[in-house]
PDB file of N, CA and C in Angstrom:
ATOM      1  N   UNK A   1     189.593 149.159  95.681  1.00  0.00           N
ATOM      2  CA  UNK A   1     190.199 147.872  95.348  1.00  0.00           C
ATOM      3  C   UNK A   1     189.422 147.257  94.193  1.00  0.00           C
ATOM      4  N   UNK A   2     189.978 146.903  93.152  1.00  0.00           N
ATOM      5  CA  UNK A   2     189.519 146.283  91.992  1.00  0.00           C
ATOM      6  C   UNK A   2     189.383 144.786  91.918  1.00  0.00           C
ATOM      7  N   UNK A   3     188.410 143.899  91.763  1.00  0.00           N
ATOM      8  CA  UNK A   3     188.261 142.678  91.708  1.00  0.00           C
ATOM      9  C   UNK A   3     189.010 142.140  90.486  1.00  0.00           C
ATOM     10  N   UNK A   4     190.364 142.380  90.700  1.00  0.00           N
ATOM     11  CA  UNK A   4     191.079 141.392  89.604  1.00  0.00           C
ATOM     12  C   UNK A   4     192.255 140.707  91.114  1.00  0.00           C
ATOM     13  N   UNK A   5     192.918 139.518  89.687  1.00  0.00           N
ATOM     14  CA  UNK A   5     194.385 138.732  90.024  1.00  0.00           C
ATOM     15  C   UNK A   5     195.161 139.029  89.786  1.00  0.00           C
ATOM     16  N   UNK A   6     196.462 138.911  90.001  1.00  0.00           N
ATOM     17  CA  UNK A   6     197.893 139.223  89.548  1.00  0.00           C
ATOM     18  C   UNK A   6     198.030 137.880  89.586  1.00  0.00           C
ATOM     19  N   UNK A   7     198.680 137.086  88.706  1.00  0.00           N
ATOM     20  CA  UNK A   7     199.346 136.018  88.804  1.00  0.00           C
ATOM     21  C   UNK A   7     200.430 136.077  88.167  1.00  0.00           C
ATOM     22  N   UNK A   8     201.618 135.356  89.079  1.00  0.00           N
ATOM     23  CA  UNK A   8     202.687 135.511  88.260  1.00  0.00           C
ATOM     24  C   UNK A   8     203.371 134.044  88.186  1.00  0.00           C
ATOM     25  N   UNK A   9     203.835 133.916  87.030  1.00  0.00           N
ATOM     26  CA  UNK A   9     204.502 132.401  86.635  1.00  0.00           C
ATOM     27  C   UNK A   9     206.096 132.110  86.978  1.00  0.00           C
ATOM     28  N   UNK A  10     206.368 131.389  88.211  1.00  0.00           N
ATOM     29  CA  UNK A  10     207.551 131.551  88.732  1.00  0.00           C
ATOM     30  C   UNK A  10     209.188 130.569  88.346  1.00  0.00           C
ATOM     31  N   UNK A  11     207.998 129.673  87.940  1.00  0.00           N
ATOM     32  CA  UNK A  11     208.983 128.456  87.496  1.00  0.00           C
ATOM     33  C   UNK A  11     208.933 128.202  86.260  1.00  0.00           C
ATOM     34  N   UNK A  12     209.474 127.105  85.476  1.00  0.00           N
ATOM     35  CA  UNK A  12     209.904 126.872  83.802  1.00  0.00           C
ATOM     36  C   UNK A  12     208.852 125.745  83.629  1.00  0.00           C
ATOM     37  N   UNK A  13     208.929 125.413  82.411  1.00  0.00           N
ATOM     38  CA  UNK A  13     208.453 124.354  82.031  1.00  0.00           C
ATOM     39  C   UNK A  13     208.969 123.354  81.938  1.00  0.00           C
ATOM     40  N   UNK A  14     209.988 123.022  82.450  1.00  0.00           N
ATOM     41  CA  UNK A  14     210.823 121.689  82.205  1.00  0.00           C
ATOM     42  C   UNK A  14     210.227 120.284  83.143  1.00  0.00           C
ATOM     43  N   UNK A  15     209.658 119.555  82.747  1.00  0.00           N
ATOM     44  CA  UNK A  15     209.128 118.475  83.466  1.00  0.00           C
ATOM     45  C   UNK A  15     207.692 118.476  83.899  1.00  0.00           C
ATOM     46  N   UNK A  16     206.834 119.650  83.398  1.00  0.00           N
ATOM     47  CA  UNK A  16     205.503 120.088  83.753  1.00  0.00           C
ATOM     48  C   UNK A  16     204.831 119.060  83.055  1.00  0.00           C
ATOM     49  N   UNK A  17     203.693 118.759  83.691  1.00  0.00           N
ATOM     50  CA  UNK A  17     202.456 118.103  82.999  1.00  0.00           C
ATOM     51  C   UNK A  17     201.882 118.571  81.888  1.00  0.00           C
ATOM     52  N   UNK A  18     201.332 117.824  81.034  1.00  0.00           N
ATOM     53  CA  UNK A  18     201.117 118.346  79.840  1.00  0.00           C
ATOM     54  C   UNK A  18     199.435 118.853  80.233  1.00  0.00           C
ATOM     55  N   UNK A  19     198.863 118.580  81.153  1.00  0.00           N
ATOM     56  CA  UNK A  19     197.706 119.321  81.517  1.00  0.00           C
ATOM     57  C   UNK A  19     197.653 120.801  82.033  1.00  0.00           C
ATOM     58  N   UNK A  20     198.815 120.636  83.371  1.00  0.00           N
ATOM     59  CA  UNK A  20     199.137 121.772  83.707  1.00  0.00           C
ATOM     60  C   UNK A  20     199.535 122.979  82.714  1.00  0.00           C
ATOM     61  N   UNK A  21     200.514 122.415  81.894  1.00  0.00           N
ATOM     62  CA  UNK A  21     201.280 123.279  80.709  1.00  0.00           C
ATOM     63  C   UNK A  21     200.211 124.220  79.847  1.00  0.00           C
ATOM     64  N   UNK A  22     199.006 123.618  79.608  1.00  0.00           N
ATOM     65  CA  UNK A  22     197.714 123.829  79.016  1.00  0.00           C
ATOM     66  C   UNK A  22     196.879 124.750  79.512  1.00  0.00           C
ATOM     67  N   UNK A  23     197.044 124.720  80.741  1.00  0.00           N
ATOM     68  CA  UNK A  23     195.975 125.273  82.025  1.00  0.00           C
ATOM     69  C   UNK A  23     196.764 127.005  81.610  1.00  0.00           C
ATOM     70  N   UNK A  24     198.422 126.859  81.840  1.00  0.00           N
ATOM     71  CA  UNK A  24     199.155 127.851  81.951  1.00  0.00           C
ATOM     72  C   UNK A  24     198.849 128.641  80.841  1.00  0.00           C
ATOM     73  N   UNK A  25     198.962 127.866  80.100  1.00  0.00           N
ATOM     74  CA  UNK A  25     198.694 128.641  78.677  1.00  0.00           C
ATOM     75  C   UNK A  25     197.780 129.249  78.389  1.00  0.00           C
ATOM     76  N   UNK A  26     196.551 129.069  79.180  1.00  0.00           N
ATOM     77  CA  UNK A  26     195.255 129.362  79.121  1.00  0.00           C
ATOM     78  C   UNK A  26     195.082 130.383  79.683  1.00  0.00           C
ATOM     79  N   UNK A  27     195.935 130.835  80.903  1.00  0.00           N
ATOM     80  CA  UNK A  27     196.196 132.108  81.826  1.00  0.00           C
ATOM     81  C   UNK A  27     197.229 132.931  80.875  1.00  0.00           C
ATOM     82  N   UNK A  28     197.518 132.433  80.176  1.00  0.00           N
ATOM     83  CA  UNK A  28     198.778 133.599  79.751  1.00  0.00           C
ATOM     84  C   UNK A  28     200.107 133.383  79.739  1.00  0.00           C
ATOM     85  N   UNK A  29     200.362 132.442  81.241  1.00  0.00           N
ATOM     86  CA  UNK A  29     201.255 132.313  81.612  1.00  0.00           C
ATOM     87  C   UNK A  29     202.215 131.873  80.322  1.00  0.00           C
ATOM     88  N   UNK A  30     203.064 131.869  79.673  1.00  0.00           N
ATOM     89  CA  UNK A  30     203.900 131.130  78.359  1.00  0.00           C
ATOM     90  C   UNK A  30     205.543 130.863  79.143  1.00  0.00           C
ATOM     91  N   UNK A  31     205.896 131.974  79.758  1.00  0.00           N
ATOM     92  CA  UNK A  31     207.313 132.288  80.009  1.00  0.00           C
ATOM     93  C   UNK A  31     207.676 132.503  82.008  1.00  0.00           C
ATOM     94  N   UNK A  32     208.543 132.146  82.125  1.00  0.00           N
ATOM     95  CA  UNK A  32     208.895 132.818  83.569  1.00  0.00           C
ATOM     96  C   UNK A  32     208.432 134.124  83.994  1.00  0.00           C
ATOM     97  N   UNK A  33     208.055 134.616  85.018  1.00  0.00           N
ATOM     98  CA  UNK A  33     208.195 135.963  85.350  1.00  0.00           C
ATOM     99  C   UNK A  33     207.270 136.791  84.289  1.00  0.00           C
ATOM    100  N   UNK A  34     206.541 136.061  83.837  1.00  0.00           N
ATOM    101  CA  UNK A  34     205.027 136.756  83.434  1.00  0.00           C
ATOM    102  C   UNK A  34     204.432 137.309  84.638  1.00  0.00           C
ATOM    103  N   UNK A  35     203.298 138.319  83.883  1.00  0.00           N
ATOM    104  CA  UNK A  35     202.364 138.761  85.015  1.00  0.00           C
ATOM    105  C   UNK A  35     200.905 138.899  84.194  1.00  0.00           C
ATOM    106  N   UNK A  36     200.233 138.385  84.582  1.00  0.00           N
ATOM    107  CA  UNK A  36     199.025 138.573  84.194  1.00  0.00           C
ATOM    108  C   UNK A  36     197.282 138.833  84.862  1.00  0.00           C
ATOM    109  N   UNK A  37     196.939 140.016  84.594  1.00  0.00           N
ATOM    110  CA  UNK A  37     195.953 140.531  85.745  1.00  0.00           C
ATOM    111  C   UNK A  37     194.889 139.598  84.756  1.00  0.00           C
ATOM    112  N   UNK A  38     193.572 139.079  85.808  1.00  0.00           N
ATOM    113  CA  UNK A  38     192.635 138.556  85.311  1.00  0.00           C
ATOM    114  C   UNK A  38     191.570 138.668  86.135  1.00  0.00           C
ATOM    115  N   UNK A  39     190.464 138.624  85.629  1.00  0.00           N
ATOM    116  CA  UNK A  39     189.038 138.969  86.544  1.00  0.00           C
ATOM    117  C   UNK A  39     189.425 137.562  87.624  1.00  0.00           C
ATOM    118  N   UNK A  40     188.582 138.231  89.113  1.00  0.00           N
ATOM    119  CA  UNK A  40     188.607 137.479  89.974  1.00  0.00           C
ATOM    120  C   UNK A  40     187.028 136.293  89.685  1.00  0.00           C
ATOM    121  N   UNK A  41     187.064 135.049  88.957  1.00  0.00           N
ATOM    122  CA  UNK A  41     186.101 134.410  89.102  1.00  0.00           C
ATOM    123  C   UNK A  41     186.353 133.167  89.561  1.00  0.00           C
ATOM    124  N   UNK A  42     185.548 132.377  89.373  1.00  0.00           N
ATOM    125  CA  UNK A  42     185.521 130.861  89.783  1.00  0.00           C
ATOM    126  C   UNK A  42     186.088 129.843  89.292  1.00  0.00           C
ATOM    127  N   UNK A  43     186.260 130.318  87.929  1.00  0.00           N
ATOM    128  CA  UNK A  43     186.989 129.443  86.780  1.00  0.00           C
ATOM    129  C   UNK A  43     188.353 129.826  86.850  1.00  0.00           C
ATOM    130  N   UNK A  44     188.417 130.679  86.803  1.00  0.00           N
ATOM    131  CA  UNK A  44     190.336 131.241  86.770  1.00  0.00           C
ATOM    132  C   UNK A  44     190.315 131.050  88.165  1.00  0.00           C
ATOM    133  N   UNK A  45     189.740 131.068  89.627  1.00  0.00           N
ATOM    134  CA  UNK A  45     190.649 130.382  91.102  1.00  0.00           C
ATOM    135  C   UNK A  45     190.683 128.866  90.707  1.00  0.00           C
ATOM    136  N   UNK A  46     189.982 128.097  89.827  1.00  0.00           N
ATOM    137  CA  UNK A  46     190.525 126.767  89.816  1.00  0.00           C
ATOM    138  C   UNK A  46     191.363 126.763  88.591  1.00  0.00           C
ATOM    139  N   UNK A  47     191.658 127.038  87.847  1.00  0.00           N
ATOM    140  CA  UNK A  47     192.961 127.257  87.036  1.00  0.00           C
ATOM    141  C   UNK A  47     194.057 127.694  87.917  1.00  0.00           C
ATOM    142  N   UNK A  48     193.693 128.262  88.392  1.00  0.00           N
ATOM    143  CA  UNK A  48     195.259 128.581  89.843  1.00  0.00           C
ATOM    144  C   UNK A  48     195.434 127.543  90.682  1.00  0.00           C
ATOM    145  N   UNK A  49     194.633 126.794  90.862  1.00  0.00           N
ATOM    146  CA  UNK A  49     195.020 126.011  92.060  1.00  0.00           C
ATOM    147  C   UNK A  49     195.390 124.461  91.281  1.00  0.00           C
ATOM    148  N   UNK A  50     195.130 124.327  89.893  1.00  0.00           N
ATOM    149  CA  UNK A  50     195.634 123.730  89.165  1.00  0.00           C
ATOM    150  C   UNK A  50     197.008 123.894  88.743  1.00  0.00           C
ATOM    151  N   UNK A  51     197.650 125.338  89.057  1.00  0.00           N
ATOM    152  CA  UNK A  51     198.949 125.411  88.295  1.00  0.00           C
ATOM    153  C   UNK A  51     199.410 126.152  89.996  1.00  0.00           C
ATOM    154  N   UNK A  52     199.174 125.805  90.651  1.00  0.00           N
ATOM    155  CA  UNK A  52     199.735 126.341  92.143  1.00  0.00           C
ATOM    156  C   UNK A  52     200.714 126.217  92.385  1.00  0.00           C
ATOM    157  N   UNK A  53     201.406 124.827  92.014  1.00  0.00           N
ATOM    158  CA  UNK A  53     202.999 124.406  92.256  1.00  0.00           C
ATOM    159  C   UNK A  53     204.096 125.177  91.130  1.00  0.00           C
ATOM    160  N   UNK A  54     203.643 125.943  90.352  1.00  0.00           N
ATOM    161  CA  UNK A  54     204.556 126.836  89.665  1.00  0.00           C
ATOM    162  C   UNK A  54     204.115 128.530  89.675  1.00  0.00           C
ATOM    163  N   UNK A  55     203.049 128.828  89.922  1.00  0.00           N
ATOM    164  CA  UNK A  55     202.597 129.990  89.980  1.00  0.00           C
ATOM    165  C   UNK A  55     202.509 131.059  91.495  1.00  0.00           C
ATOM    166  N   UNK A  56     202.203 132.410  91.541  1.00  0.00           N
ATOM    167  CA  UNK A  56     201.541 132.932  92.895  1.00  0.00           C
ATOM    168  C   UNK A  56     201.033 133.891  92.224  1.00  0.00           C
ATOM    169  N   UNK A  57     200.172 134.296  93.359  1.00  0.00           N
ATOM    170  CA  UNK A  57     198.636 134.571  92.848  1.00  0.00           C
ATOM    171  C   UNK A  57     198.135 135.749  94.268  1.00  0.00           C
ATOM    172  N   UNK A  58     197.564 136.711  93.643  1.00  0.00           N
ATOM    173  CA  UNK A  58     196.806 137.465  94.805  1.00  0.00           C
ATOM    174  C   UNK A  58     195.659 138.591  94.700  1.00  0.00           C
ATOM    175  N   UNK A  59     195.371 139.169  94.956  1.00  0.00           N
ATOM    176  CA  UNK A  59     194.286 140.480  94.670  1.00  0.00           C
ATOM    177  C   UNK A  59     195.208 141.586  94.835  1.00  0.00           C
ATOM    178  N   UNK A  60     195.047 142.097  93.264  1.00  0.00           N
ATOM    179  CA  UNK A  60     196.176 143.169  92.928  1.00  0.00           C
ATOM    180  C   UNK A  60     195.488 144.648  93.082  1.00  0.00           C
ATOM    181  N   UNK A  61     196.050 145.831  93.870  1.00  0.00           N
ATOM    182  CA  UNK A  61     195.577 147.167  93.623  1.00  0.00           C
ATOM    183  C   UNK A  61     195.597 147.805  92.768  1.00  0.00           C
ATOM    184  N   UNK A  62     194.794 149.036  92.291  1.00  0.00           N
ATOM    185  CA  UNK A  62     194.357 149.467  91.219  1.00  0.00           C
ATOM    186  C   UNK A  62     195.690 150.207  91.163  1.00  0.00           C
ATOM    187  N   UNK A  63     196.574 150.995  92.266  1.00  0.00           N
ATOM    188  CA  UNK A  63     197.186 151.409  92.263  1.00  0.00           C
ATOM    189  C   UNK A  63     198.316 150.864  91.920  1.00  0.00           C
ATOM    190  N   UNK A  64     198.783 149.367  92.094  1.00  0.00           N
ATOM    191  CA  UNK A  64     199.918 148.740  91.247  1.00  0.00           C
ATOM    192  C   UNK A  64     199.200 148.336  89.688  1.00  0.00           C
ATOM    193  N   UNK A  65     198.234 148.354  89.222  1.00  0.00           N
ATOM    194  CA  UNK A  65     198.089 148.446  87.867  1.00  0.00           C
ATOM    195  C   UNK A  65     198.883 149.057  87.240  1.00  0.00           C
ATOM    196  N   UNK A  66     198.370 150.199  87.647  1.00  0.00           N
ATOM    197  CA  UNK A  66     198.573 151.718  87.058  1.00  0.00           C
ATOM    198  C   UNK A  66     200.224 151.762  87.109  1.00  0.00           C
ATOM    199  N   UNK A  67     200.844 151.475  88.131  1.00  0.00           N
ATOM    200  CA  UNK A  67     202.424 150.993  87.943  1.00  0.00           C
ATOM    201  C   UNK A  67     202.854 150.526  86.911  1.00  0.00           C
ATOM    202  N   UNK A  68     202.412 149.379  86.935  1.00  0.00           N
ATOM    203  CA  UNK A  68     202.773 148.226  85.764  1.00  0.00           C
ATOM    204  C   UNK A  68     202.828 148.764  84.579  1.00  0.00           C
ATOM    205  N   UNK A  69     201.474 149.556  84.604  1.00  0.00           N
ATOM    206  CA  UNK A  69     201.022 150.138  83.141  1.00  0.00           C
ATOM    207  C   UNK A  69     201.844 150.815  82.487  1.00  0.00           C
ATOM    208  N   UNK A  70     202.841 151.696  83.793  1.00  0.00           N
ATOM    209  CA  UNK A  70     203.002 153.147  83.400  1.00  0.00           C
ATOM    210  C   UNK A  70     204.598 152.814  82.977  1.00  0.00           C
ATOM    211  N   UNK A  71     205.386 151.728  83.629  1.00  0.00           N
ATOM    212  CA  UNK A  71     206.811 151.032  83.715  1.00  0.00           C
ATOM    213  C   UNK A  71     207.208 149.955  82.475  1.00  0.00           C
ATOM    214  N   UNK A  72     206.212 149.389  82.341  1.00  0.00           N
ATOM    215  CA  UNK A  72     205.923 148.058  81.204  1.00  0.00           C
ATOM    216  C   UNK A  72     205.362 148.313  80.094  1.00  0.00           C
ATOM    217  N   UNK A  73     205.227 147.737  78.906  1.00  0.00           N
ATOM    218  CA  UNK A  73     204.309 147.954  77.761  1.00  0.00           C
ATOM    219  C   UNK A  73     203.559 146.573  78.148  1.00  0.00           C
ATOM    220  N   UNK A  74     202.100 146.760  77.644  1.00  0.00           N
ATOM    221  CA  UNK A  74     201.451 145.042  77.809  1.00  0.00           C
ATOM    222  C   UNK A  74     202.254 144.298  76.823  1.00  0.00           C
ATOM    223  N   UNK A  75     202.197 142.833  76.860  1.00  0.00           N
ATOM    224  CA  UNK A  75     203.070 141.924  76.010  1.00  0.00           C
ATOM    225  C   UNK A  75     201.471 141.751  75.436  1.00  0.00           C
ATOM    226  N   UNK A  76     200.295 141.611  75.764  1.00  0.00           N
ATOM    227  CA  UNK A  76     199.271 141.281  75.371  1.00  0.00           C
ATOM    228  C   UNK A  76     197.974 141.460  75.994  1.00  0.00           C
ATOM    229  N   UNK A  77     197.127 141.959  75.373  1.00  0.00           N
ATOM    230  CA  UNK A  77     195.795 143.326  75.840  1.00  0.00           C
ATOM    231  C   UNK A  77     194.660 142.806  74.768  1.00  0.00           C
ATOM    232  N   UNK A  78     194.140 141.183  75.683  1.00  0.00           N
ATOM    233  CA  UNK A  78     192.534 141.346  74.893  1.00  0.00           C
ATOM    234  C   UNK A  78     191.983 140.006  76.027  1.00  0.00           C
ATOM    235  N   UNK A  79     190.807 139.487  75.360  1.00  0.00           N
ATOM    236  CA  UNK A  79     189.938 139.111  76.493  1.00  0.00           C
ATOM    237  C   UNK A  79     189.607 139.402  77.465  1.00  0.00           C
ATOM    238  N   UNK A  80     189.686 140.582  78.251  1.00  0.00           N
ATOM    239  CA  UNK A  80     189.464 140.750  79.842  1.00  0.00           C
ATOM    240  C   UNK A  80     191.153 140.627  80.138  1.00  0.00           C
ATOM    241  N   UNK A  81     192.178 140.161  79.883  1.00  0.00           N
ATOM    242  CA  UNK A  81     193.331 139.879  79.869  1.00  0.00           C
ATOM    243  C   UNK A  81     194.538 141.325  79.923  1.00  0.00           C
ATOM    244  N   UNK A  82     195.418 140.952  80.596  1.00  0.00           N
ATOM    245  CA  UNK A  82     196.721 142.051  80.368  1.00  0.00           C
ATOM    246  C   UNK A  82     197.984 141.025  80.967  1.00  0.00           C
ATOM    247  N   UNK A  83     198.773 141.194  80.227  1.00  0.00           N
ATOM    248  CA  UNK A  83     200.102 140.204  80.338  1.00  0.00           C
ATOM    249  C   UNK A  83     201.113 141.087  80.172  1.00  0.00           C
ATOM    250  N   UNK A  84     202.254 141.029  81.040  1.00  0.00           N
ATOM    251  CA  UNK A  84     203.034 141.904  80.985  1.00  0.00           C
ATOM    252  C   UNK A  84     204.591 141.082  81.384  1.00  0.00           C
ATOM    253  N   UNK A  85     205.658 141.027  80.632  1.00  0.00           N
ATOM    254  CA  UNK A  85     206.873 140.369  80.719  1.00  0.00           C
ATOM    255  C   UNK A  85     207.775 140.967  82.113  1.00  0.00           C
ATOM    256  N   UNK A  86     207.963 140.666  82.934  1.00  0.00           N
ATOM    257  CA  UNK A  86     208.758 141.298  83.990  1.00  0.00           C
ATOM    258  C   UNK A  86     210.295 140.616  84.152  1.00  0.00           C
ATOM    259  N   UNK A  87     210.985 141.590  85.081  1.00  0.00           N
ATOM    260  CA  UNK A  87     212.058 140.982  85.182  1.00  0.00           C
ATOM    261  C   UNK A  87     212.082 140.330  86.489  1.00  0.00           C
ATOM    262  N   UNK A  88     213.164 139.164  87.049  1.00  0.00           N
ATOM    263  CA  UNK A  88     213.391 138.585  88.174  1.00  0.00           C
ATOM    264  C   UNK A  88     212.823 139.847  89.341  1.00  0.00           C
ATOM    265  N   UNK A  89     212.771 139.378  90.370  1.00  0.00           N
ATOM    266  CA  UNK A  89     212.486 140.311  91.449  1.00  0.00           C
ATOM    267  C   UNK A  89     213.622 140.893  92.171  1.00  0.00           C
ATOM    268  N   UNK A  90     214.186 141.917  92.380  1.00  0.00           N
ATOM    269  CA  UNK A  90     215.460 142.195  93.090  1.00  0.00           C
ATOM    270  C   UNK A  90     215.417 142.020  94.185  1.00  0.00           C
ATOM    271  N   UNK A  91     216.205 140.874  94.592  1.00  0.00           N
ATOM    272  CA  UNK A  91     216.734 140.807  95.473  1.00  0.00           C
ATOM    273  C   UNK A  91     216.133 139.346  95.825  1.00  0.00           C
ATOM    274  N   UNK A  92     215.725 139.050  94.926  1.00  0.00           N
ATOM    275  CA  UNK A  92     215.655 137.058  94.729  1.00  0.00           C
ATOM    276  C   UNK A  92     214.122 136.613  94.906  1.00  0.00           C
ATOM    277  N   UNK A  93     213.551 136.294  95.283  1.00  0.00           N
ATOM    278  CA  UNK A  93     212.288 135.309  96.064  1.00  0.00           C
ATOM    279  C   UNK A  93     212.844 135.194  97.197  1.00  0.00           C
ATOM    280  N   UNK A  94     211.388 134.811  97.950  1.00  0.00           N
ATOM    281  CA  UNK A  94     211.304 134.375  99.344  1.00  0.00           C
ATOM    282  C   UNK A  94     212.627 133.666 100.110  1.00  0.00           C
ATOM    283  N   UNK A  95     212.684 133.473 101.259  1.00  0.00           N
ATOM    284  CA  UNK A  95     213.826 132.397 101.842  1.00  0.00           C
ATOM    285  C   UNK A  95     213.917 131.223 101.444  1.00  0.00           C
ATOM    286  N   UNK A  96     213.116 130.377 101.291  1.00  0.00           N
ATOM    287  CA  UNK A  96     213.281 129.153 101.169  1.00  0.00           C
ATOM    288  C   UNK A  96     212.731 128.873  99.447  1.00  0.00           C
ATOM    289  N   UNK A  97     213.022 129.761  98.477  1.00  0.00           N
ATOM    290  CA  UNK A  97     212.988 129.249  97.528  1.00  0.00           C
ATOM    291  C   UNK A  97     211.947 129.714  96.591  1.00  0.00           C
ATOM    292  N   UNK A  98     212.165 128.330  95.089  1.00  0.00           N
ATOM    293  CA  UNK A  98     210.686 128.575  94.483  1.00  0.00           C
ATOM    294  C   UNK A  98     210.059 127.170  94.451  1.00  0.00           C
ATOM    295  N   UNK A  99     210.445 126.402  95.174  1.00  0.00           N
ATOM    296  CA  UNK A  99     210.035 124.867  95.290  1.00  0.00           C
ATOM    297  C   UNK A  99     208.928 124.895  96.385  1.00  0.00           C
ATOM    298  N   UNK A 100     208.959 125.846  97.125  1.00  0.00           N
ATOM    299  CA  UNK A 100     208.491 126.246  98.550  1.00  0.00           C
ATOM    300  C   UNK A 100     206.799 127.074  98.489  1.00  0.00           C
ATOM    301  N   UNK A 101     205.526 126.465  99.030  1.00  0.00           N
ATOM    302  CA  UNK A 101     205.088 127.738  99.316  1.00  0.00           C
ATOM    303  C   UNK A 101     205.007 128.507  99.765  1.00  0.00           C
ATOM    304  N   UNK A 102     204.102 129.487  99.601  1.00  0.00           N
ATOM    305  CA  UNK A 102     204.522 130.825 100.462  1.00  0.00           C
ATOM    306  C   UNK A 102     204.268 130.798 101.802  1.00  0.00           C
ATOM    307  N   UNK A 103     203.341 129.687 102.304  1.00  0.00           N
ATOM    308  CA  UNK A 103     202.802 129.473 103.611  1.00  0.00           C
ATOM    309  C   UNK A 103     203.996 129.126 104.448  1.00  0.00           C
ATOM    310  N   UNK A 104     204.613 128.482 103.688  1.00  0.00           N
ATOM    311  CA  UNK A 104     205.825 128.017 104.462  1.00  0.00           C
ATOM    312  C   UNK A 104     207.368 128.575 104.217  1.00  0.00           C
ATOM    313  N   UNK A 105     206.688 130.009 103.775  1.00  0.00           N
ATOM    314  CA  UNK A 105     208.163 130.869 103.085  1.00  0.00           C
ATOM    315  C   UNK A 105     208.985 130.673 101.978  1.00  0.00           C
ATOM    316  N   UNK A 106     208.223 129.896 101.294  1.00  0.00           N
ATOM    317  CA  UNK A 106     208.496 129.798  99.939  1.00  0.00           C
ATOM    318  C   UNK A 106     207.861 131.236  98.950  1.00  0.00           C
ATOM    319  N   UNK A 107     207.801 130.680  97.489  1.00  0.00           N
ATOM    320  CA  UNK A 107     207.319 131.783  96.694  1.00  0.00           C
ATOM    321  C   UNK A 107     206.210 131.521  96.071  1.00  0.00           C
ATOM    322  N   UNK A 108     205.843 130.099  95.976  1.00  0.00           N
ATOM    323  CA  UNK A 108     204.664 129.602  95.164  1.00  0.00           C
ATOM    324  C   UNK A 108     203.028 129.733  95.781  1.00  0.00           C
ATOM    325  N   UNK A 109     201.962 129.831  95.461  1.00  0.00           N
ATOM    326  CA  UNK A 109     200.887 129.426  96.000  1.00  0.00           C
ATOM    327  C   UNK A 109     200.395 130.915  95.887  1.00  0.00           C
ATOM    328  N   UNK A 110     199.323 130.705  96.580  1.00  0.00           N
ATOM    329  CA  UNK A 110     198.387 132.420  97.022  1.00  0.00           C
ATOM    330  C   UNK A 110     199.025 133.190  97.943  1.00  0.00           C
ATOM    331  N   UNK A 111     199.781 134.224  98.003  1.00  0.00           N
ATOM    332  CA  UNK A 111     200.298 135.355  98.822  1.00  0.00           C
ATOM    333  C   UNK A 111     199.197 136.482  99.643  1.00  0.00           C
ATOM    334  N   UNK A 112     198.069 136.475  98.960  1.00  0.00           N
ATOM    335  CA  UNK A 112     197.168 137.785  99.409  1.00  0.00           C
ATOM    336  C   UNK A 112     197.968 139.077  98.908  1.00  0.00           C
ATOM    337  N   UNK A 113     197.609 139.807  99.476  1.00  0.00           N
ATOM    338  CA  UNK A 113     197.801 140.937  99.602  1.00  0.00           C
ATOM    339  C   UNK A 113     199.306 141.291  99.074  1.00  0.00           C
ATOM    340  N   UNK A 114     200.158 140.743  99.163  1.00  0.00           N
ATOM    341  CA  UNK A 114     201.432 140.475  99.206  1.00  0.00           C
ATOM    342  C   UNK A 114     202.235 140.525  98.183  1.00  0.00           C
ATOM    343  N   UNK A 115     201.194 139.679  97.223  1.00  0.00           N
ATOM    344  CA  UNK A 115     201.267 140.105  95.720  1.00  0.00           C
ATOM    345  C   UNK A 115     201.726 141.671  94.859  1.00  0.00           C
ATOM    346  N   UNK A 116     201.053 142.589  95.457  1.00  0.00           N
ATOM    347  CA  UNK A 116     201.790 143.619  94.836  1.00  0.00           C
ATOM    348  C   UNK A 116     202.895 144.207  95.641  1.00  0.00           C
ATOM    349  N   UNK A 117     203.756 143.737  96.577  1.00  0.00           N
ATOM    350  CA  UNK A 117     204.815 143.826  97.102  1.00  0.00           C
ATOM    351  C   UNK A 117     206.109 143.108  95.911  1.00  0.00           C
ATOM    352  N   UNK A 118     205.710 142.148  95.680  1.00  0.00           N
ATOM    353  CA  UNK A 118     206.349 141.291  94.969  1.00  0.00           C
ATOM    354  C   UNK A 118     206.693 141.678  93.329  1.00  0.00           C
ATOM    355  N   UNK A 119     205.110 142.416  92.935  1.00  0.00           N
ATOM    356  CA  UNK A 119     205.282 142.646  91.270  1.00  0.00           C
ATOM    357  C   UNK A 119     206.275 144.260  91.478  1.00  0.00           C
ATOM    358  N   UNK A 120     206.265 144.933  92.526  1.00  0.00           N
ATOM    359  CA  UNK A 120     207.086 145.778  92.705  1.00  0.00           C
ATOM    360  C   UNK A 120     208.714 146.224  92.725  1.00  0.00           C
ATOM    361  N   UNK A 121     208.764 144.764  93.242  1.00  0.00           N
ATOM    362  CA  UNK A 121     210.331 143.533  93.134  1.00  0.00           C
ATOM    363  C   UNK A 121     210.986 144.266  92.166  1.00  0.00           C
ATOM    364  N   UNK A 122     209.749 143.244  91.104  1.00  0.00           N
ATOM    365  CA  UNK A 122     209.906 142.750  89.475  1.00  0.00           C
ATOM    366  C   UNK A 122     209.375 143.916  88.485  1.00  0.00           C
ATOM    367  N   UNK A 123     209.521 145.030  88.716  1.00  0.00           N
ATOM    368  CA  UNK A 123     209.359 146.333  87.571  1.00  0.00           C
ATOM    369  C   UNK A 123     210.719 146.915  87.764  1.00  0.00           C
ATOM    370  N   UNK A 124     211.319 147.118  89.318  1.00  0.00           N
ATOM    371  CA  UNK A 124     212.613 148.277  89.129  1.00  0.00           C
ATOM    372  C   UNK A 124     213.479 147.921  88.855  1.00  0.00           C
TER     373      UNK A 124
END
């Protein structure tokens, strides 16, 4: 298991904070349905929990890297960084939405593990 994130950007920018919007930008995030692996540190878990209400987030396997890698071209490959454009997930998001977190069966927030269930969705 590799000490990185998957984060993926679920919602738009329409009505976002101009702090938040900043934060996103700072992850990569630019567009919907981004994905972007990033070292697991201290500074990027509070950048997530800053952009929590539009994002989800988890500890990604080396083995869905290598997926991503092999299905996707990077959209962008520097800093410690890999960003990769995906499509919707087949067969929608969670039950209750993307307004929703995941705790409560929504799609937003920290998933765990769960995370590369999801970027799996969003490659086929």
């Amino acid at each position: 298991m590799s000490n990185k994130i998957a984060v993926v950007r679920i919602r738009g920018s329409v009505k976002v904070d101009s702090k938040i919007k900043e934060t996103m930008k700072r992850l990569g995030l630019v567009t919907q349905n981004t994905l972007v692996i990033l070292p697991d540190t201290k500074e990027v878990k509070g950048m997530l929990e800053k952009a929590k209400d539009y994002i989800t987030w988890g500890p990604v396997t080396d083995e869905t890297i290598t997926l991503v890698k092999s299905k996707k071209k990077p959209f962008v490959e520097k800093e410690n960084k890999l960003i990769f454009r995906l499509n919707p997930p087949r067969g929608g998001f969670e039950r209750k939405g993307i307004k929703t977190p995941f705790s409560l069966g929504g799609a937003l927030g920290n998933r765990g593990e769960k995370i590369n269930d999801l970027i799996k969705k969003m490659i086929e």
